[in-house]
N, C-alpha and C. Protein backbone atom coordinates (compact mmCIF):
# COMPACT_ATOMS: atom_id res chain seq x y z
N UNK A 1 -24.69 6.60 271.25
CA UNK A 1 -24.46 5.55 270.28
C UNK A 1 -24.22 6.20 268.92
N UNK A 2 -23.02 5.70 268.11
CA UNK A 2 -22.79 6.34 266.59
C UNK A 2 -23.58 5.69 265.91
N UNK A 3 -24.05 6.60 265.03
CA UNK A 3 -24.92 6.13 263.84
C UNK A 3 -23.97 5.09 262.51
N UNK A 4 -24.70 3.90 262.75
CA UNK A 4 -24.09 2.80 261.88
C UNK A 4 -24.18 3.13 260.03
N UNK A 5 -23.67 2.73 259.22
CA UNK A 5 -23.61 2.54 257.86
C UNK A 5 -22.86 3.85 257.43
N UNK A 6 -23.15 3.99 255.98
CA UNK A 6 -22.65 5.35 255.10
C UNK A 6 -23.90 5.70 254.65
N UNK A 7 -23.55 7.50 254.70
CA UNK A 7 -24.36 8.48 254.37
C UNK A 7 -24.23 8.55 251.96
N UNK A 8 -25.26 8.22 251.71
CA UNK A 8 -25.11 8.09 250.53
C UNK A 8 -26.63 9.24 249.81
N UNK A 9 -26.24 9.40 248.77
CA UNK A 9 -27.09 10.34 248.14
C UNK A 9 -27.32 9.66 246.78
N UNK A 10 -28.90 9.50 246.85
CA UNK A 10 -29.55 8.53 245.51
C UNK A 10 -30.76 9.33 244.97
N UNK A 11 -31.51 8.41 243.71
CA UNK A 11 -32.81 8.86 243.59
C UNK A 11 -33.80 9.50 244.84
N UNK A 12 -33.13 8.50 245.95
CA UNK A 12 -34.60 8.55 246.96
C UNK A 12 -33.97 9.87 247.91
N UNK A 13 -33.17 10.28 247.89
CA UNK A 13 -32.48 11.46 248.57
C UNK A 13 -31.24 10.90 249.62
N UNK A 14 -31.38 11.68 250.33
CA UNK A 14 -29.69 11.34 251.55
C UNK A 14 -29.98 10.64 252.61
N UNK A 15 -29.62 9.46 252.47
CA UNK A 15 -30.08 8.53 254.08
C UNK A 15 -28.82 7.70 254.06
N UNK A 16 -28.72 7.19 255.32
CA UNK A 16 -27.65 5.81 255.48
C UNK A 16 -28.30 4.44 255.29
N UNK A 17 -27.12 3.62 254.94
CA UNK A 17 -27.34 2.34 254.29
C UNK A 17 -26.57 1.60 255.42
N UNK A 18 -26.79 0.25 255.67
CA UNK A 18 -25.85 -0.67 256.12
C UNK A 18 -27.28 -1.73 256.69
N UNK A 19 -26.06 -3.00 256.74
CA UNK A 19 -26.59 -3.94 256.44
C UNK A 19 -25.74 -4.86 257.81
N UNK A 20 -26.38 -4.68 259.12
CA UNK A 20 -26.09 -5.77 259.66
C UNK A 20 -26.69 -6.81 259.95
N UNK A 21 -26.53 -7.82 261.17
CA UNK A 21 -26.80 -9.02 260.42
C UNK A 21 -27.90 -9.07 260.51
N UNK A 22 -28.88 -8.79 261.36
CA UNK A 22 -30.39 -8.70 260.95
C UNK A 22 -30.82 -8.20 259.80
N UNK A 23 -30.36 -7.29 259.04
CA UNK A 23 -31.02 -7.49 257.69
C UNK A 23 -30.15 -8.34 256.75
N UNK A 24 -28.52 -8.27 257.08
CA UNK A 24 -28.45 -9.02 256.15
C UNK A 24 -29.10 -10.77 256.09
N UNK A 25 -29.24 -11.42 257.45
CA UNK A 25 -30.12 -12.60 257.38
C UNK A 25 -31.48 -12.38 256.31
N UNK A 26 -32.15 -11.30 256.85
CA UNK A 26 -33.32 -10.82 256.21
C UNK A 26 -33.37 -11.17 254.22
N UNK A 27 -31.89 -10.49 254.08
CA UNK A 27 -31.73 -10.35 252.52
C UNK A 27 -31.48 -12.45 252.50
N UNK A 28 -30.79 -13.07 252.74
CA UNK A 28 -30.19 -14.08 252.68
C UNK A 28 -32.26 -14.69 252.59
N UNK A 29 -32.85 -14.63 253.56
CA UNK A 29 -33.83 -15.20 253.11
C UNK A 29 -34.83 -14.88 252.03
N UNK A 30 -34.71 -13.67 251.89
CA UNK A 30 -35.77 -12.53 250.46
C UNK A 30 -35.32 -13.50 249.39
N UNK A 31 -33.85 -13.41 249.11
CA UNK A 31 -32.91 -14.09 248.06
C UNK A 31 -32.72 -15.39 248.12
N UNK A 32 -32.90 -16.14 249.14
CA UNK A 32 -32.87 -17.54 248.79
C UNK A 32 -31.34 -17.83 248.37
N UNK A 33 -30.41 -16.88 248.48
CA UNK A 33 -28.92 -16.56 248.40
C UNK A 33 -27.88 -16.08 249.65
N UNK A 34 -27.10 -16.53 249.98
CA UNK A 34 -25.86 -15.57 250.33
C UNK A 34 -25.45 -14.18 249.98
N UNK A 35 -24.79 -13.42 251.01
CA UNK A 35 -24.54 -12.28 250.43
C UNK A 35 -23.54 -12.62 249.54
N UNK A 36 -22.51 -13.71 248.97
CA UNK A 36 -21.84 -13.16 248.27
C UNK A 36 -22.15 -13.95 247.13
N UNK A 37 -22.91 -14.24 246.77
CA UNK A 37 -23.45 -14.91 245.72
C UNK A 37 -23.95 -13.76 245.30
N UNK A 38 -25.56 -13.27 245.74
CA UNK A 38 -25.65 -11.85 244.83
C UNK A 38 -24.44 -11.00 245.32
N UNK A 39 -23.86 -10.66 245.76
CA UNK A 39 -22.52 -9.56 245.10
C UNK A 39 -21.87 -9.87 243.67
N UNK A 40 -21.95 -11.43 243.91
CA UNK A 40 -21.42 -12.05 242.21
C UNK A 40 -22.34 -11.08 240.80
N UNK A 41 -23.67 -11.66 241.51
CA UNK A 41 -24.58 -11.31 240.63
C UNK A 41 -24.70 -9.77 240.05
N UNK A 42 -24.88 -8.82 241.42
CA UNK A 42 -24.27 -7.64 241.07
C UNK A 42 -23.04 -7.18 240.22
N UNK A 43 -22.03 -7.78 240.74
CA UNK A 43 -20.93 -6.93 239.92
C UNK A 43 -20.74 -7.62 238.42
N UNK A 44 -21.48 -8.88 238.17
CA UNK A 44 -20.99 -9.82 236.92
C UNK A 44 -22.28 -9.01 235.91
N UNK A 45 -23.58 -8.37 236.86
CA UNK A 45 -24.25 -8.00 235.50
C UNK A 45 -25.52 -9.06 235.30
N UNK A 46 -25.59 -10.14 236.44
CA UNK A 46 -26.95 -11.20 235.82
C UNK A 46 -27.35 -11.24 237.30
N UNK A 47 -27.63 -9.83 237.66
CA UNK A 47 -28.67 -9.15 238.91
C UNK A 47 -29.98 -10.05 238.37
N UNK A 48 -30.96 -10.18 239.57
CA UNK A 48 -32.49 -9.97 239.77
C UNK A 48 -33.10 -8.80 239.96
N UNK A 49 -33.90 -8.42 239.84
CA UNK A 49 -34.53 -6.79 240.51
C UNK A 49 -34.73 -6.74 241.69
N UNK A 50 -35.29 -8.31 242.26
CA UNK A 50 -35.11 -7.99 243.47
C UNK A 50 -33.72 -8.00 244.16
N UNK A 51 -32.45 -8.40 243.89
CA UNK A 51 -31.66 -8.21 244.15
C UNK A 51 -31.00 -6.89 245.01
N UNK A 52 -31.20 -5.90 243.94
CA UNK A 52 -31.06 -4.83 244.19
C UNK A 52 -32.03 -4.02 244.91
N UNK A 53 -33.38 -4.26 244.42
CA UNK A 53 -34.35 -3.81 245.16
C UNK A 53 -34.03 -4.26 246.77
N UNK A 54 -34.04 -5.36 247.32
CA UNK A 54 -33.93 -5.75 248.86
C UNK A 54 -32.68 -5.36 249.38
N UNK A 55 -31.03 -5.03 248.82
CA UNK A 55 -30.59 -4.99 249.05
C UNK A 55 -30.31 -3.20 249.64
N UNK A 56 -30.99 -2.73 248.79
CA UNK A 56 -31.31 -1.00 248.81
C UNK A 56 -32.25 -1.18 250.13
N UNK A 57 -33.35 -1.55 250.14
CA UNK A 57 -34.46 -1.71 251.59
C UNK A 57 -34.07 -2.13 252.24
N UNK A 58 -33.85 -3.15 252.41
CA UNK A 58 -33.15 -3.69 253.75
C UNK A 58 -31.67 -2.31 254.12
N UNK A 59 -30.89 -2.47 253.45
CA UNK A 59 -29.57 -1.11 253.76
C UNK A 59 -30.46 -0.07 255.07
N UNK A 60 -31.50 0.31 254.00
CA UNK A 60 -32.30 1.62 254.62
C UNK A 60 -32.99 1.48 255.98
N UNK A 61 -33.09 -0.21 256.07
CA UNK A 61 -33.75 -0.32 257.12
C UNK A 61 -32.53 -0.71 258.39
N UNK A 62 -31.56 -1.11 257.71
CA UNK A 62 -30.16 -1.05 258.79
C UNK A 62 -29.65 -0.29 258.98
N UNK A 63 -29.74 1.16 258.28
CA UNK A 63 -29.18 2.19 258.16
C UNK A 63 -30.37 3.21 259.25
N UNK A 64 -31.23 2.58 259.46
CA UNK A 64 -31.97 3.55 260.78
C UNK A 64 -33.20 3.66 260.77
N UNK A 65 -34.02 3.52 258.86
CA UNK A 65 -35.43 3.89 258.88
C UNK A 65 -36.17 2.60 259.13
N UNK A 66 -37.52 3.24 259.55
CA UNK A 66 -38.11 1.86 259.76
C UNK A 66 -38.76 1.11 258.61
N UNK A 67 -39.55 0.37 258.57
CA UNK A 67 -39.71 -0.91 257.60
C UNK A 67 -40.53 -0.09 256.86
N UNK A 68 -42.29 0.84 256.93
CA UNK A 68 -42.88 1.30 256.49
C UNK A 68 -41.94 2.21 255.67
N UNK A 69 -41.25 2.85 255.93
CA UNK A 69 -40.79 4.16 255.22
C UNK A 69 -39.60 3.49 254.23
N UNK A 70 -39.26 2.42 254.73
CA UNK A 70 -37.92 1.87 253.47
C UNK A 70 -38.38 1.20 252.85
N UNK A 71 -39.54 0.33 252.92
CA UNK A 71 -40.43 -0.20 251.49
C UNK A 71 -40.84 1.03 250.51
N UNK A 72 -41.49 2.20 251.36
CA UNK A 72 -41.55 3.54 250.48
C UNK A 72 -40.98 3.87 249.54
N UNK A 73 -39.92 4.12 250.33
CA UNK A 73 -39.05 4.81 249.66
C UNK A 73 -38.55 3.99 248.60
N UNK A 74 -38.01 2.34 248.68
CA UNK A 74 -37.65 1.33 247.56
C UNK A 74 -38.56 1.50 246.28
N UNK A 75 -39.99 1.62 246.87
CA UNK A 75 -41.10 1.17 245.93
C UNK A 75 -41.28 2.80 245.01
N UNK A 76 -40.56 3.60 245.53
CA UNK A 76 -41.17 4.50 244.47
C UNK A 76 -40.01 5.31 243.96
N UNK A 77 -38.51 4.57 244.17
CA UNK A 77 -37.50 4.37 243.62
C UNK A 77 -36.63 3.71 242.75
N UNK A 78 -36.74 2.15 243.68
CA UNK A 78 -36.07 1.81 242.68
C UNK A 78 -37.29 0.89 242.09
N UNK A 79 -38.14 0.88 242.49
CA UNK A 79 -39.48 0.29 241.28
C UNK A 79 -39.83 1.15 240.48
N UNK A 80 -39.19 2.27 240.58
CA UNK A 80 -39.88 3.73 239.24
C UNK A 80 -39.66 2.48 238.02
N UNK A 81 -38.48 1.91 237.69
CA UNK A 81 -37.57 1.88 236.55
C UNK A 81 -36.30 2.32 236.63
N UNK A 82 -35.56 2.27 235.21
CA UNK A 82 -33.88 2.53 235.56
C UNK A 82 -33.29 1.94 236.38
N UNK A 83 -34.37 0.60 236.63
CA UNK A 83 -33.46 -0.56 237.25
C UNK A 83 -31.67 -0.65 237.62
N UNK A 84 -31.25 -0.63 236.20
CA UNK A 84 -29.27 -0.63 236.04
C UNK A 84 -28.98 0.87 236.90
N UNK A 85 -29.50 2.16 236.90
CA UNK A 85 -28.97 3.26 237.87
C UNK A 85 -29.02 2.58 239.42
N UNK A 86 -29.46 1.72 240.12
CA UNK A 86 -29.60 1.54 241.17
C UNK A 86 -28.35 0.61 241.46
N UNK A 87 -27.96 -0.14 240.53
CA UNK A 87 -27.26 -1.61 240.52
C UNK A 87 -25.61 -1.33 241.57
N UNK A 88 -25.01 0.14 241.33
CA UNK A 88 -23.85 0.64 241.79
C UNK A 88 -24.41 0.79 243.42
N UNK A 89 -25.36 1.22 243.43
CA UNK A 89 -25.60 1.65 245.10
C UNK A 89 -25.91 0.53 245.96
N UNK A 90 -26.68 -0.70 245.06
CA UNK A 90 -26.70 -1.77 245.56
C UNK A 90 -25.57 -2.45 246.42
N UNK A 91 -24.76 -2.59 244.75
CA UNK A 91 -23.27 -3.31 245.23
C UNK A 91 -22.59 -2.78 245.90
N UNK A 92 -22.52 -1.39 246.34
CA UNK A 92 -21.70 -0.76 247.45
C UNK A 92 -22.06 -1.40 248.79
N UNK A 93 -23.68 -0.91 248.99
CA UNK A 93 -23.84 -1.60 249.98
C UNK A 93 -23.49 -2.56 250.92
N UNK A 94 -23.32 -3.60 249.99
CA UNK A 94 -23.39 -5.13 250.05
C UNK A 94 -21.58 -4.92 250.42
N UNK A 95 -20.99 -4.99 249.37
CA UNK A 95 -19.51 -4.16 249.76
C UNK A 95 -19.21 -3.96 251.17
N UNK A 96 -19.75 -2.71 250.97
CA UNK A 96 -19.97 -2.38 252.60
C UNK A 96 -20.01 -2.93 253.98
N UNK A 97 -20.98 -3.61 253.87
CA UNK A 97 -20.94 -4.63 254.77
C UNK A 97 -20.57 -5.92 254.50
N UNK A 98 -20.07 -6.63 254.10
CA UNK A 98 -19.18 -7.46 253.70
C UNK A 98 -17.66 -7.33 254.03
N UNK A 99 -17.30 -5.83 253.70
CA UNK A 99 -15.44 -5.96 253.29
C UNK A 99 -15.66 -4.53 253.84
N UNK A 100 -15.89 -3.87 254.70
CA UNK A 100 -15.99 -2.44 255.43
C UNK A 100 -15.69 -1.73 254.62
N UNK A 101 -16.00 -0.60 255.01
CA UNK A 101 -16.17 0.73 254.43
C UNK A 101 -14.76 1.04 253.45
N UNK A 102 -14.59 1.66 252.72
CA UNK A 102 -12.93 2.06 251.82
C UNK A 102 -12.44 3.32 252.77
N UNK A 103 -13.05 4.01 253.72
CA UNK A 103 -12.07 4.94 254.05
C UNK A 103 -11.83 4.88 255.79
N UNK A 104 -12.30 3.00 255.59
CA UNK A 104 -11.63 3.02 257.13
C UNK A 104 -10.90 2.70 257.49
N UNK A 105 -9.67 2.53 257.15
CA UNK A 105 -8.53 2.37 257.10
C UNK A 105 -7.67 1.28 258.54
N UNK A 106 -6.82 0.15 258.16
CA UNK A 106 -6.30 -0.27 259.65
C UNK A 106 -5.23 0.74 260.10
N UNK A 107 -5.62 0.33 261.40
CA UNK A 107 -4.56 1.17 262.59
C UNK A 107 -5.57 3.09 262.62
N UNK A 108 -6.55 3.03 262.20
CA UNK A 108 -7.23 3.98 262.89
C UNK A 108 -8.18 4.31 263.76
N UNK A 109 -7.88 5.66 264.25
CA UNK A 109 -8.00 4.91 266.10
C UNK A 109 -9.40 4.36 266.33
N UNK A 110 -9.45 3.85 267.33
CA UNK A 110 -11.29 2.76 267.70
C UNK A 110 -11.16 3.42 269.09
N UNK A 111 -12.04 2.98 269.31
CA UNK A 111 -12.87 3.25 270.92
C UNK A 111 -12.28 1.99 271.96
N UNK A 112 -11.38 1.80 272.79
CA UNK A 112 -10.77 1.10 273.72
C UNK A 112 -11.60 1.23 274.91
N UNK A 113 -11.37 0.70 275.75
CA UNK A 113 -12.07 0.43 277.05
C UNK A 113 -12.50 1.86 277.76
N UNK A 114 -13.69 2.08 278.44
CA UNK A 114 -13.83 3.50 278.28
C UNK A 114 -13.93 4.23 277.97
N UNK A 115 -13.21 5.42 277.82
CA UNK A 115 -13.15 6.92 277.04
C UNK A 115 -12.01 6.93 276.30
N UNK A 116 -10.79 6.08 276.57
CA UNK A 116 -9.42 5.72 276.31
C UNK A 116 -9.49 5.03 274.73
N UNK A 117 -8.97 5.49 274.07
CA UNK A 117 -8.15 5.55 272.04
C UNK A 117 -7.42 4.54 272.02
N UNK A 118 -7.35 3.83 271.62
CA UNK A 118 -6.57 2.90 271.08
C UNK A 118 -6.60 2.31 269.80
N UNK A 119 -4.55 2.02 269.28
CA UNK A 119 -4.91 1.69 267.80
C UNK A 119 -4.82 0.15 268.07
N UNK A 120 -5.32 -0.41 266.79
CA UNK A 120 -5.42 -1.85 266.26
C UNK A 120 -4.30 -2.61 266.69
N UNK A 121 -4.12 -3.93 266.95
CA UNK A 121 -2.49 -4.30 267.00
C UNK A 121 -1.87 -4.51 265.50
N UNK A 122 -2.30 -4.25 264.50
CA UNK A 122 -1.35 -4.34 263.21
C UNK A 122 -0.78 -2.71 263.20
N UNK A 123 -1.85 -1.88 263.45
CA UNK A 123 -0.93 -0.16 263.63
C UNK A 123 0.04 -0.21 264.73
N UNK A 124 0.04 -0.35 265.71
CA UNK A 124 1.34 -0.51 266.75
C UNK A 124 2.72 -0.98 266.25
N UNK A 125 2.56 -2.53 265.16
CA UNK A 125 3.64 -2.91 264.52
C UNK A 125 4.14 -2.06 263.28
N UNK A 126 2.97 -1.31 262.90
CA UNK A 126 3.58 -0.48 261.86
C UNK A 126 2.64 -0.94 260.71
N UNK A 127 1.60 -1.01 260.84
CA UNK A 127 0.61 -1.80 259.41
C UNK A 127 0.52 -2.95 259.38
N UNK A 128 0.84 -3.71 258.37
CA UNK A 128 0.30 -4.77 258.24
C UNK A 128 0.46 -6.26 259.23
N UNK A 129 0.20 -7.15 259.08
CA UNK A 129 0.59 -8.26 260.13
C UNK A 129 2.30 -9.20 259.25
N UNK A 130 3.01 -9.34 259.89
CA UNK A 130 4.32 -9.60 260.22
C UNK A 130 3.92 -10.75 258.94
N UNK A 131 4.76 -11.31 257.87
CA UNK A 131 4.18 -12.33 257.12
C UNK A 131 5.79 -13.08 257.17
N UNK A 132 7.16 -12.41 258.22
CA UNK A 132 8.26 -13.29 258.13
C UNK A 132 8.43 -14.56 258.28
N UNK A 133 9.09 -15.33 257.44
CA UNK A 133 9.37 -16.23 256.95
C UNK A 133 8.37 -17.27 256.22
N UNK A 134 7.41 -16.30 255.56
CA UNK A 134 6.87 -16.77 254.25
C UNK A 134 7.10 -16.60 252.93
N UNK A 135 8.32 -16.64 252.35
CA UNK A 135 8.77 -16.10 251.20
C UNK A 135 8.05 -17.21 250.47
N UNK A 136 7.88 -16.12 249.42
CA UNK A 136 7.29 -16.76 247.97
C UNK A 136 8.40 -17.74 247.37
N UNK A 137 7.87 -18.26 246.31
CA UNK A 137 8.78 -19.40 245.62
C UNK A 137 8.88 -17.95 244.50
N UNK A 138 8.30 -17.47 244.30
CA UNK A 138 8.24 -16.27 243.00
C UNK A 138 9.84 -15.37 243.47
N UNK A 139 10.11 -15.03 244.60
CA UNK A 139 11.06 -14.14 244.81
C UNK A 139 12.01 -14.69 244.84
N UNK A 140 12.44 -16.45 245.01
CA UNK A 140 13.73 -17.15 244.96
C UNK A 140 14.24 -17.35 243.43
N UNK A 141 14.17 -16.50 242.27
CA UNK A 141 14.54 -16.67 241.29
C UNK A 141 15.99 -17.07 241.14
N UNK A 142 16.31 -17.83 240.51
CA UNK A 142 17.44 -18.18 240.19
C UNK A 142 18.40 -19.17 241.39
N UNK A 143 17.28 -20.13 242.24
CA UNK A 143 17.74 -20.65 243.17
C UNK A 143 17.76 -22.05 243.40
């Protein structure tokens, strides 16, 4: 089995983060929010502490460690203080699992039935999905 999330390097040292749906439910109830409500909150700047705080613990605890050791590690991280240094690793997170990773690119290869590679069906066509005969009203200038 591959190890889920991204390998990230913080205050608390080098561990993986990710957030599936068991923690992210987890965060949805801590927060009394949606994930993309705090993502709002994150990237607009009118965070909670716990925001970031649960969103960092929980990561750690989707990312592989167990519950004892990712309260630890939260509590004597991002509860030191320097609250705002944490706020970027937060919102990646959340990112993260939300809108996948930035360097995973479509049409690269996945795991197909078996041992057998296979790409995406938008890489076969050549990238993106076919959008013919949706022209914009923007590109009919002068019509």
């Amino acid at each position: 089995m591959s190890e889920i999330g991204s390998l990230k390097v913080w205050r608390g040292g080098e561990h993986r983060f990710a957030l599936p749906i068991g923690p992210m439910r987890a965060l949805e109830k801590a927060r009394d929010a949606g994930p993309n409500w705090i993502m709002s909150r994150l990237i607009s700047g009118q965070w909670f502490i716990d925001d970031v705080y649960e969103v960092i613990r929980l990561g750690l605890i989707g990312g592989g460690l167990d519950e004892k050791e990712a309260r630890k590690l939260a509590d004597e991280n991002v509860g030191y203080q320097h609250y705002y240094e944490h706020v970027p690793l937060a919102t990646e997170i959340l990112k993260n699992a939300l809108m996948g990773e930035a360097d995973d690119p479509v049409g690269e290869l996945v795991p197909g039935e078996g041992d057998a590679m296979t790409r995406s069906p938008e890489a076969k066509r050549g990238g993106r999905p076919s959008t013919r005969g949706q022209g914009s009203q923007a590109s009919r200038r002068g019509t």
